[in-house]
Protein backbone atom coordinates (compact mmCIF):
# COMPACT_ATOMS: atom_id res chain seq x y z
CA UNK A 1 128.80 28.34 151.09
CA UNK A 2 131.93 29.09 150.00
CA UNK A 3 132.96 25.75 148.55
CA UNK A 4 129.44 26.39 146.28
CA UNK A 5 130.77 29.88 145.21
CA UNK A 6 134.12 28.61 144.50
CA UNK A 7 132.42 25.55 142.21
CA UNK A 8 130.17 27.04 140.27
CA UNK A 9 132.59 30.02 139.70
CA UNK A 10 135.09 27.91 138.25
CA UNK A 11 132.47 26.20 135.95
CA UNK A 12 130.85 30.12 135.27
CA UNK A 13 134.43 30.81 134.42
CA UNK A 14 134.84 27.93 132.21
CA UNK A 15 132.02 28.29 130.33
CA UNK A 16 132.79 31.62 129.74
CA UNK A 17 136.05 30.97 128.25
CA UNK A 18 133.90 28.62 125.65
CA UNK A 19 135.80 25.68 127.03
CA UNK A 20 132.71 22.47 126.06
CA UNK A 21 130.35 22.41 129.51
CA UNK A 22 131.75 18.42 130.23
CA UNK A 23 135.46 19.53 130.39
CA UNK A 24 134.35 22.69 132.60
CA UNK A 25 132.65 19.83 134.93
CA UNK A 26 135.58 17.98 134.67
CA UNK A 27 138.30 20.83 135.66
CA UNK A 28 135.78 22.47 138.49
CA UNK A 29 136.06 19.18 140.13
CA UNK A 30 139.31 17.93 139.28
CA UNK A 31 140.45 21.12 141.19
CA UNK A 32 138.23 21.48 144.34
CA UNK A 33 139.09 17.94 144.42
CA UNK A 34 143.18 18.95 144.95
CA UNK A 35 142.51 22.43 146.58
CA UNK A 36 139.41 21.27 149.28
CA UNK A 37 139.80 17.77 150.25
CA UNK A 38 142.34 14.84 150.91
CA UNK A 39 140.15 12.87 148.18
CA UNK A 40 142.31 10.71 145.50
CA UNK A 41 141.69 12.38 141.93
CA UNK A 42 141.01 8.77 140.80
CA UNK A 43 137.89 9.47 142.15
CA UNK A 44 136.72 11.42 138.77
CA UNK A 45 137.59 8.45 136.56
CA UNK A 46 135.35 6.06 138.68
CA UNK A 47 132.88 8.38 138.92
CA UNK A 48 132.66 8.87 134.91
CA UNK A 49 133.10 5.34 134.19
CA UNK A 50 130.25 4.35 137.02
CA UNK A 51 128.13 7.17 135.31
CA UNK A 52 128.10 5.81 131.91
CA UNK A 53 127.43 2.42 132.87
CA UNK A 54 123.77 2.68 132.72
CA UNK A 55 121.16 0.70 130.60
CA UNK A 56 118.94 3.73 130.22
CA UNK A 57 121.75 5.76 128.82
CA UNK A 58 121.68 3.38 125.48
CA UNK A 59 118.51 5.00 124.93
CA UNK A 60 120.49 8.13 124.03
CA UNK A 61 122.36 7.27 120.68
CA UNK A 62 119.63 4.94 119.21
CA UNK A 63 116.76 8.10 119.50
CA UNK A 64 119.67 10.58 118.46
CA UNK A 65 120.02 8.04 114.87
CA UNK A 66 116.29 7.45 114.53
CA UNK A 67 115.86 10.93 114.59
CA UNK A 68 118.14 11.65 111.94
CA UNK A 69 116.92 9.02 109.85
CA UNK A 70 112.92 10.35 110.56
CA UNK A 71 114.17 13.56 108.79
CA UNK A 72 116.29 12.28 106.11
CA UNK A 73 114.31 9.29 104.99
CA UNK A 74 110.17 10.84 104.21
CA UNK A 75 108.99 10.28 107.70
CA UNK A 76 109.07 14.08 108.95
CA UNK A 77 108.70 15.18 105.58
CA UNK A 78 104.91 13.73 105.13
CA UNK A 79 104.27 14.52 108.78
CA UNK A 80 104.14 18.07 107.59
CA UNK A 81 102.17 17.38 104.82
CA UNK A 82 99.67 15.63 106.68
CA UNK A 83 99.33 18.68 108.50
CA UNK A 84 99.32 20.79 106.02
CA UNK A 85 95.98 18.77 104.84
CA UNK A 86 94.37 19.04 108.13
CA UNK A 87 95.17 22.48 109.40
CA UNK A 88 96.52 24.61 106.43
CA UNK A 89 92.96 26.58 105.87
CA UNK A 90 92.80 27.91 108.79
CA UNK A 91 94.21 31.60 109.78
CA UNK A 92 97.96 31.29 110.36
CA UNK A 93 97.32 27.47 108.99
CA UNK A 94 100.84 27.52 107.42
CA UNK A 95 102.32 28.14 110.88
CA UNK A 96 99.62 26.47 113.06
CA UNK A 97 101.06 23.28 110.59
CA UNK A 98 104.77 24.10 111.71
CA UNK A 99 103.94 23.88 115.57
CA UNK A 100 101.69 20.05 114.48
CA UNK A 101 104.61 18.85 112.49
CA UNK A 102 107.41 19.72 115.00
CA UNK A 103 104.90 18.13 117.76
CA UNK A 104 104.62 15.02 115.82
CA UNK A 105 108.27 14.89 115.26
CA UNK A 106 109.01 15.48 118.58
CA UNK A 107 107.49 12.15 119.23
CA UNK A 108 110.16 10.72 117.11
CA UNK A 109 112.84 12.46 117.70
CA UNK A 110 113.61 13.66 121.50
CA UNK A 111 115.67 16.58 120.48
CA UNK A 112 115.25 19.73 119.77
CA UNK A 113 117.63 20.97 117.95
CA UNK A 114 116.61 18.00 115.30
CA UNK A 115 113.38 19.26 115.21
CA UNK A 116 113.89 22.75 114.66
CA UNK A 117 116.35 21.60 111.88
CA UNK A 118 114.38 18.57 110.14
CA UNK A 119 111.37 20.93 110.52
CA UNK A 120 112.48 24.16 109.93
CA UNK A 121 114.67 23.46 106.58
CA UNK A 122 110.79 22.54 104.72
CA UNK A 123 108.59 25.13 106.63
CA UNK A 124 110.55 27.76 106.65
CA UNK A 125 111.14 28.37 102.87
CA UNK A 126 107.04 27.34 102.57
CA UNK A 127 105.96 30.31 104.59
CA UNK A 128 108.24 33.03 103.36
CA UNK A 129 106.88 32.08 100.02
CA UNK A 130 103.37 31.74 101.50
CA UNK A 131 103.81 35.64 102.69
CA UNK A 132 104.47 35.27 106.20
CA UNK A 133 108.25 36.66 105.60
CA UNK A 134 111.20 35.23 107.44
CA UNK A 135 111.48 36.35 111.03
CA UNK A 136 108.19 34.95 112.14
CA UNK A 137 108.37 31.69 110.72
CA UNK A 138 112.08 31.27 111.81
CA UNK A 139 111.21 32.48 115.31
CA UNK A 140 108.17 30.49 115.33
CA UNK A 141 110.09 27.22 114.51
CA UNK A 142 112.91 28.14 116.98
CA UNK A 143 110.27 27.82 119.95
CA UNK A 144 108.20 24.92 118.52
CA UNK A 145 111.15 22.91 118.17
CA UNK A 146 110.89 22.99 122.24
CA UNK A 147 108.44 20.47 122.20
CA UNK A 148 110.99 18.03 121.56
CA UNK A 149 112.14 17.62 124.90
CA UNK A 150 108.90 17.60 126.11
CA UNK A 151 106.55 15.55 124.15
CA UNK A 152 108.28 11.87 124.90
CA UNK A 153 110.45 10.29 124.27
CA UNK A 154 112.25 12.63 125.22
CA UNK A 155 116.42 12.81 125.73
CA UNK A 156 116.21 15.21 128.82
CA UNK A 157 113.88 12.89 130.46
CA UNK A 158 116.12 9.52 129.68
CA UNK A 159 119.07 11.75 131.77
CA UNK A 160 116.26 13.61 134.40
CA UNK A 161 115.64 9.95 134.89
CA UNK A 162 118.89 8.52 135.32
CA UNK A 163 120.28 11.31 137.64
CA UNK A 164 117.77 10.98 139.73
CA UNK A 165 116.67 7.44 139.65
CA UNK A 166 113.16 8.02 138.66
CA UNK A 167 111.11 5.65 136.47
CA UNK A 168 111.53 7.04 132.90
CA UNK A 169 108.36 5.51 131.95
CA UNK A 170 106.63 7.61 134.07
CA UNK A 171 108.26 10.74 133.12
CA UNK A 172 107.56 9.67 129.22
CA UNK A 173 103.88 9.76 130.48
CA UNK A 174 103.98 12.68 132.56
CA UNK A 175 104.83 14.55 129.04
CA UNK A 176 102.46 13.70 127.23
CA UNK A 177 100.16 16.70 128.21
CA UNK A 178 102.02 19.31 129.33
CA UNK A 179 103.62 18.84 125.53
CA UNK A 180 100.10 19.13 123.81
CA UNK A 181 99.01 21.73 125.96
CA UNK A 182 102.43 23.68 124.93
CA UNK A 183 101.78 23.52 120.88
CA UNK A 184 98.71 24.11 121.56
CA UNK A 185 99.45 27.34 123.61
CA UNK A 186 101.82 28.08 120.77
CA UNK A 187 99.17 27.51 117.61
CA UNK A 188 96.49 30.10 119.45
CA UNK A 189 99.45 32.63 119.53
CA UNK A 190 100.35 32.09 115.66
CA UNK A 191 96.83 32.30 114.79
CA UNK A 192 96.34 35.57 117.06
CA UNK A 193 99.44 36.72 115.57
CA UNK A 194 98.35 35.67 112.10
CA UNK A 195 95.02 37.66 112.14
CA UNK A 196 96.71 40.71 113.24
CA UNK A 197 99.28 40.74 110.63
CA UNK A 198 96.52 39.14 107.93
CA UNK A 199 98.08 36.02 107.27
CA UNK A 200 95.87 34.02 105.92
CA UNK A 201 95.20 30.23 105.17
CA UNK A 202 96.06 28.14 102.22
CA UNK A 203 93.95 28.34 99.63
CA UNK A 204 93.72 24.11 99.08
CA UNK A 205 96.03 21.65 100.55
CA UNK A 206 99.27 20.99 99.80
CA UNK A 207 99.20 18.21 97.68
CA UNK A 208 95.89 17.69 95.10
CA UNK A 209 96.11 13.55 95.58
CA UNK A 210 93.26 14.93 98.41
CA UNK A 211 93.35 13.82 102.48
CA UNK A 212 93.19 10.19 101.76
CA UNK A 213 95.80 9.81 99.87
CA UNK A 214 97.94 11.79 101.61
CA UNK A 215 96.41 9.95 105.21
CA UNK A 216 97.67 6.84 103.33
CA UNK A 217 100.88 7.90 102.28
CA UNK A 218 101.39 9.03 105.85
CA UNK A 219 100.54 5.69 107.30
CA UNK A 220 104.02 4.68 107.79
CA UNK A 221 104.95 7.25 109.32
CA UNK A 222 102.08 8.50 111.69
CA UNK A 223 103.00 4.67 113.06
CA UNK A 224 106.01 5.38 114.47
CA UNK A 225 104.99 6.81 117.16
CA UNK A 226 102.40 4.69 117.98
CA UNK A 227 104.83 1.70 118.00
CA UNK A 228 107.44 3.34 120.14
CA UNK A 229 105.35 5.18 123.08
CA UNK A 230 102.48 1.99 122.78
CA UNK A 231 105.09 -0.60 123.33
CA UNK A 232 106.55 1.64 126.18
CA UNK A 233 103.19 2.42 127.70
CA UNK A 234 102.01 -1.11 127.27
CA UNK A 235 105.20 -2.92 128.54
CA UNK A 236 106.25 -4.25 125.41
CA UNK A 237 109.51 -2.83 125.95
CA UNK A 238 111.42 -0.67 127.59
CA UNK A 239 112.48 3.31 126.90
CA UNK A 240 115.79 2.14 125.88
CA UNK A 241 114.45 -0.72 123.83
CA UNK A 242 111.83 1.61 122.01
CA UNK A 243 115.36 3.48 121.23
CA UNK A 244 116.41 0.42 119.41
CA UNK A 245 113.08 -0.44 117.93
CA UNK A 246 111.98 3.01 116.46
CA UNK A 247 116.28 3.17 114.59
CA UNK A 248 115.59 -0.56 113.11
CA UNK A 249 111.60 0.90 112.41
CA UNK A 250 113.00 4.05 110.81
CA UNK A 251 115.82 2.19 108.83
CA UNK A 252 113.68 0.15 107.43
CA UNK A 253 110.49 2.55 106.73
CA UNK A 254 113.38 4.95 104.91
CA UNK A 255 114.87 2.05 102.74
CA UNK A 256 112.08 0.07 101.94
CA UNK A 257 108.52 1.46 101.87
CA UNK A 258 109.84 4.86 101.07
CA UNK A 259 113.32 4.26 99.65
CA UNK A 260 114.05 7.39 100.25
CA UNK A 261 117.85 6.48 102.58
CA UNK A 262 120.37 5.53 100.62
CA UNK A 263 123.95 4.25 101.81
CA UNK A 264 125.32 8.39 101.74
CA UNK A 265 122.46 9.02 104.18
CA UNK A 266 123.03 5.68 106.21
CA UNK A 267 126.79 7.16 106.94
CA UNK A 268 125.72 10.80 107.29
CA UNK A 269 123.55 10.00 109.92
CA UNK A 270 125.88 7.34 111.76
CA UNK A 271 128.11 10.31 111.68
CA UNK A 272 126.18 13.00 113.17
CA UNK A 273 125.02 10.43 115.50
CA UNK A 274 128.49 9.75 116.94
CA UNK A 275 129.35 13.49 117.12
CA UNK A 276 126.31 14.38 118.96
CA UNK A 277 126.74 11.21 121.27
CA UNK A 278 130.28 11.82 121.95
CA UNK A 279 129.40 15.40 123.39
CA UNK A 280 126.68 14.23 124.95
CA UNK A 281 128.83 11.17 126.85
CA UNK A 282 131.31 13.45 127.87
CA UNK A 283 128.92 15.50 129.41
CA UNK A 284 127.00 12.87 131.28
CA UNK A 285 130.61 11.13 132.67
CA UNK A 286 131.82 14.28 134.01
CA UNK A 287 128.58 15.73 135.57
CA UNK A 288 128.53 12.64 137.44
CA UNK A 289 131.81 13.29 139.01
CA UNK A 290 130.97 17.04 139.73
CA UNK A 291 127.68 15.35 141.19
CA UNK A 292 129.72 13.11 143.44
CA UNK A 293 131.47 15.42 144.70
CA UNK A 294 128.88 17.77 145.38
CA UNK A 295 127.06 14.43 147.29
CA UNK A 296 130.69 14.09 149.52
CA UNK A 297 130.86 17.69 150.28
CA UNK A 298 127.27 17.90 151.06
CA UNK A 299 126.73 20.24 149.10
CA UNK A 300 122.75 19.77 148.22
CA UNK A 301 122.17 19.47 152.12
CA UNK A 302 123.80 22.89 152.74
CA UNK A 303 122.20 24.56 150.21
CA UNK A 304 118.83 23.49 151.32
CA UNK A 305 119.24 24.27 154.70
CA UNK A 306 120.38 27.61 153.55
CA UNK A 307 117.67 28.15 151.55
CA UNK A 308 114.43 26.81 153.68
CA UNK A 309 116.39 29.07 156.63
CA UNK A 310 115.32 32.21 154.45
CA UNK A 311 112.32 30.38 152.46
CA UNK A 312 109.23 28.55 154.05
CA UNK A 313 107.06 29.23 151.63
CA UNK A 314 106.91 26.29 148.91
CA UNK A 315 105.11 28.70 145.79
CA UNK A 316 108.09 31.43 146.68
CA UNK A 317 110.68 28.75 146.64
CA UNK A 318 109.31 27.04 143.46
CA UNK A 319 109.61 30.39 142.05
CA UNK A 320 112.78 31.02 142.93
CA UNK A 321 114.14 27.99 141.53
CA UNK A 322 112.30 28.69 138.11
CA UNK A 323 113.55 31.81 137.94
CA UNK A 324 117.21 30.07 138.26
CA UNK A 325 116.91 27.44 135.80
CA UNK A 326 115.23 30.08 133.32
CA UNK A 327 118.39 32.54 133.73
CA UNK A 328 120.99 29.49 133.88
CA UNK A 329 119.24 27.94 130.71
CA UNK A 330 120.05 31.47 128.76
CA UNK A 331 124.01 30.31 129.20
CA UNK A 332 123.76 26.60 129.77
CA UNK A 333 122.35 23.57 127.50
CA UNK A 334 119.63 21.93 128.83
CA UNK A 335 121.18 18.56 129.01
CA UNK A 336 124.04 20.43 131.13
CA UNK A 337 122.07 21.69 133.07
CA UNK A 338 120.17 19.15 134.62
CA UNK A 339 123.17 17.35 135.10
CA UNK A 340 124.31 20.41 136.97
CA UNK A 341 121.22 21.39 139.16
CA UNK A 342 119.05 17.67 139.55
CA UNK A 343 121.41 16.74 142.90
CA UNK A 344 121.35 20.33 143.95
CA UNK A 345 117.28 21.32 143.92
CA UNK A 346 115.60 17.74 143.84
CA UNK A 347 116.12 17.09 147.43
CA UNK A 348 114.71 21.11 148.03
CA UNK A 349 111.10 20.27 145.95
CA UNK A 350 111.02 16.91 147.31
CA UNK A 351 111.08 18.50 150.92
CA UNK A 352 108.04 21.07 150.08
CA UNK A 353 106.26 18.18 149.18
CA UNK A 354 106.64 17.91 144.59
CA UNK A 355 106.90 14.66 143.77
CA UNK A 356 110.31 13.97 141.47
CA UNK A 357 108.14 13.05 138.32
CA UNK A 358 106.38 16.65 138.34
CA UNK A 359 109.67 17.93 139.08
CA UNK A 360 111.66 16.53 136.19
CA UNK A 361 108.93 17.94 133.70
CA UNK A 362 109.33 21.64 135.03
CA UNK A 363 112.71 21.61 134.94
CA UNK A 364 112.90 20.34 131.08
CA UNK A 365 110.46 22.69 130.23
CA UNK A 366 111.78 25.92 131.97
CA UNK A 367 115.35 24.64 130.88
CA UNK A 368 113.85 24.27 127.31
CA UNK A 369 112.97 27.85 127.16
CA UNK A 370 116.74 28.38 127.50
CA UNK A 371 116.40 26.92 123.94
CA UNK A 372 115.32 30.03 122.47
CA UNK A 373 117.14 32.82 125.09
CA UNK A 374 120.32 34.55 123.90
CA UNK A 375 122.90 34.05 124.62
CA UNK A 376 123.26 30.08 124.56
CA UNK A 377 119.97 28.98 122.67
CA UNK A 378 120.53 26.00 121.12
CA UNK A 379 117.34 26.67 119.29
CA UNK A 380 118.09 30.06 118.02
CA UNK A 381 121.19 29.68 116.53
CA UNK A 382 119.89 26.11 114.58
CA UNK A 383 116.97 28.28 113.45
CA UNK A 384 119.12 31.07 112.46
CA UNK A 385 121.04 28.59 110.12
CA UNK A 386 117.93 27.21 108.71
CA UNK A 387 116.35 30.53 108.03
CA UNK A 388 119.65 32.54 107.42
CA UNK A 389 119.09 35.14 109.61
CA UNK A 390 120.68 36.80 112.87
CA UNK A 391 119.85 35.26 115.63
CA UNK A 392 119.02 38.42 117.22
CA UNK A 393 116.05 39.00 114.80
CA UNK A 394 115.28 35.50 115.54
CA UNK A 395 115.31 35.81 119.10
CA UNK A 396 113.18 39.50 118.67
CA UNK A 397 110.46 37.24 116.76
CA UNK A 398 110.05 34.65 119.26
CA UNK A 399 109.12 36.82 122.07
CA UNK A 400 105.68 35.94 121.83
CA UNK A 401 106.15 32.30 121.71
CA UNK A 402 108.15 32.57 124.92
CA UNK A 403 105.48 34.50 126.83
CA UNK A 404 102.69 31.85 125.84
CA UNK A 405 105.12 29.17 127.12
CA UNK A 406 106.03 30.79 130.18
CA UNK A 407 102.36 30.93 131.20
CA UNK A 408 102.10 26.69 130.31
CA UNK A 409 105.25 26.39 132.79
CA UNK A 410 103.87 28.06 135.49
CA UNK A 411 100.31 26.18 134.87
CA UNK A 412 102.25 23.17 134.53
CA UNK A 413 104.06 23.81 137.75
CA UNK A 414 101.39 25.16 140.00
CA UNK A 415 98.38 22.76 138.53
CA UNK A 416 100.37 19.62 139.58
CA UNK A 417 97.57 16.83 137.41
CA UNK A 418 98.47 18.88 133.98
CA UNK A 419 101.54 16.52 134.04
CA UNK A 420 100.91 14.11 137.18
CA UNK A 421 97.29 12.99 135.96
CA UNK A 422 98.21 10.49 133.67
CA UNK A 423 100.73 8.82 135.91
CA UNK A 424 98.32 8.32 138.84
CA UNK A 425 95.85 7.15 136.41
CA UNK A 426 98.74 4.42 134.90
CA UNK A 427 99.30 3.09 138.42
CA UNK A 428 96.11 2.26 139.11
């Protein structure tokens, strides 16, 4: 146990010092490597190199650009307005059309950061004029923007995947309703929240073309989705080719039908594609050293014999490992994190009996909480931009949000066909 303490301390430490999470990975190991074992330190640079040298990976970088080209070129942007048609009488509707938008993005973008930016920058303006202020709609968009690692495709699952050689497919599918059931969770607590505060509904929709028009304007871009999960689901392709397909299927939407991406937005977004992807490879390279080292030391074996030693019971275990990934999630990204903790408590589940597809989706969505928890929060401080506020008033307004998805996580963890349903019904 003290070879774990020493580990993750150095990593804590690292982290702490604001040092980026892959070069923490990368120093922990580099020096238990030296201090612990006899091991050549080439053993890191294979390790990275084997790690990155994954198909599935590819997936990454195309959904990261066909996300940024979804906001920038009119796809998100008549999302919203679609759902502003639909639900924007109701109580709340304003809001209740924030949650539908960022749900329909998130099955376009995978991130959600993106979505609480692409989103948030249109809604969030909208509802402060609309009366609802600016802390609730920018805490309200902080949380919604969850659903992008949820609702597939999702970038959390392409890595859950990879890490621990499950079928992605399956975990695409195994999102599908634990995501809906999430905004949906998250619309009945606007609308409570709404009629409290007497929000109200708008008074006729957004735009006075009338549904149809705006249905038909939409077309384009409510088909994106259907294209890239359909093809998945129906073996047209696969995840990472759906990557590929829904950039080109973007690209060409934007420029063409919508001509709405020009050559400034082209480069922008090849930019912030490369930035996000270079952080995001140097994270995956060196938490697959970190994992092989953990594997050599067996360190995964020791912890669960430690653990089931003091545990038997699988809810109390369960527990205890959501209650870890929730407070590691307020101080480590998700995408970090389930580098970090996939070798260590997959093989612990697995033993009580969870199947790995279940497992993946708990973990992304208790890690995705740590979206929108001080002090990391991806979410909140993205949001905070966006709505140019503190991100402690944004955190203070999402409190709600996070209760109502707290309950979904534990329904989704202890109600196994919320998530495993479809799957069992694909296989058959």
């Amino acid at each position: 146990m003290l070879t774990i303490l020493l580990m993750f301390g150095l990593l804590f430490i690292f982290v702490s010092l604001t040092l980026p999470v892959g070069v923490g990975l990368g120093l922990a190991t580099l020096i238990m490597l030296v201090t612990t074992t006899n091991i050549p330190v080439s053993m890191i640079s294979q390790n990275v190199f084997a790690g990155l040298d994954s198909f599935s990976l590819m997936a990454i970088p195309f959904f990261m650009l066909s996300g940024n080209l979804m906001a920038l070129g009119g796809i998100a942007r008549r999302i919203v307005r679609l759902a502003d048609a639909l639900l924007g009488r109701i109580v709340g509707g304003i809001g209740i059309v924030t949650v539908a938008a960022c749900m329909f993005f998130a099955a376009l973008s995978g991130s959600g950061p993106a979505t609480v930016s692409a989103i948030g920058a249109m809604m969030i303006p909208e509802m402060e004029k609309r009366g609802y202020g600016r802390s609730f709609p920018t805490g309200l968009t902080a949380t919604a923007g969850t659903i992008g690692v949820i609702i597939p495709p999702s970038i959390p699952f392409v890595i859950y995947g990879v890490v621990a050689n499950a079928s992605i497919g399956d975990l695409f599918i195994a999102g599908i309703i634990p995501g809906i059931l999430i905004g949906l969770a998250l619309m009945i607590t606007c609308y409570i929240i709404s009629k409290k505060k007497g929000y109200k509904g708008s008074e006729k929709t957004e735009n006075q073309q009338g549904f149809f028009s705006i249905l038909k304007d939409s077309f384009w871009a409510l088909l994106a989705p259907v294209i890239i999960l359909g093809g998945i689901y129906a073996g047209v392709f696969t995840p990472t080719e759906a990557a590929v397909v829904a950039t080109v299927y973007s690209l060409i939407i934007g420029v063409f039908v919508y001509k709405e991406i020009t050559w400034k937005i082209w480069i922008d977004s090849l930019k912030s594609t490369a930035e996000m992807n270079g952080l995001t490879a140097l994270l995956l390279g060196f938490s697959m050293a970190f994992s092989g080292f953990l594997a050599m030391a067996q360190l995964p074996v020791k912890i669960n014999a430690f653990l089931t030693s003091y545990i038997s019971n699988s809810v109390v275990m369960i527990l205890l490992i959501l209650v870890i990934l929730l407070i590691l999630g307020c101080f480590i990204d998700n995408i970090s994190s389930c580098l970090i903790l996939t070798p260590v408590f997959l093989p612990i589940v697995v033993s009580f009996g969870m199947d790995p597809i279940h497992f993946g989706i708990v973990m992304t969505i208790a890690l995705a909480i740590g979206f929108v928890t001080p002090p990391y929060g991806a979410n909140l401080f993205v949001a905070s931009v966006v709505g140019g506020l503190k991100v402690e008033e944004v955190a203070k307004a999402a409190v709600p949000f996070l209760i109502a998805m707290v309950v979904c996580m534990l329904l989704i963890t202890f109600i196994p066909n919320l998530s495993m349903g479809l799957v069992y019904l694909m296989r058959q």
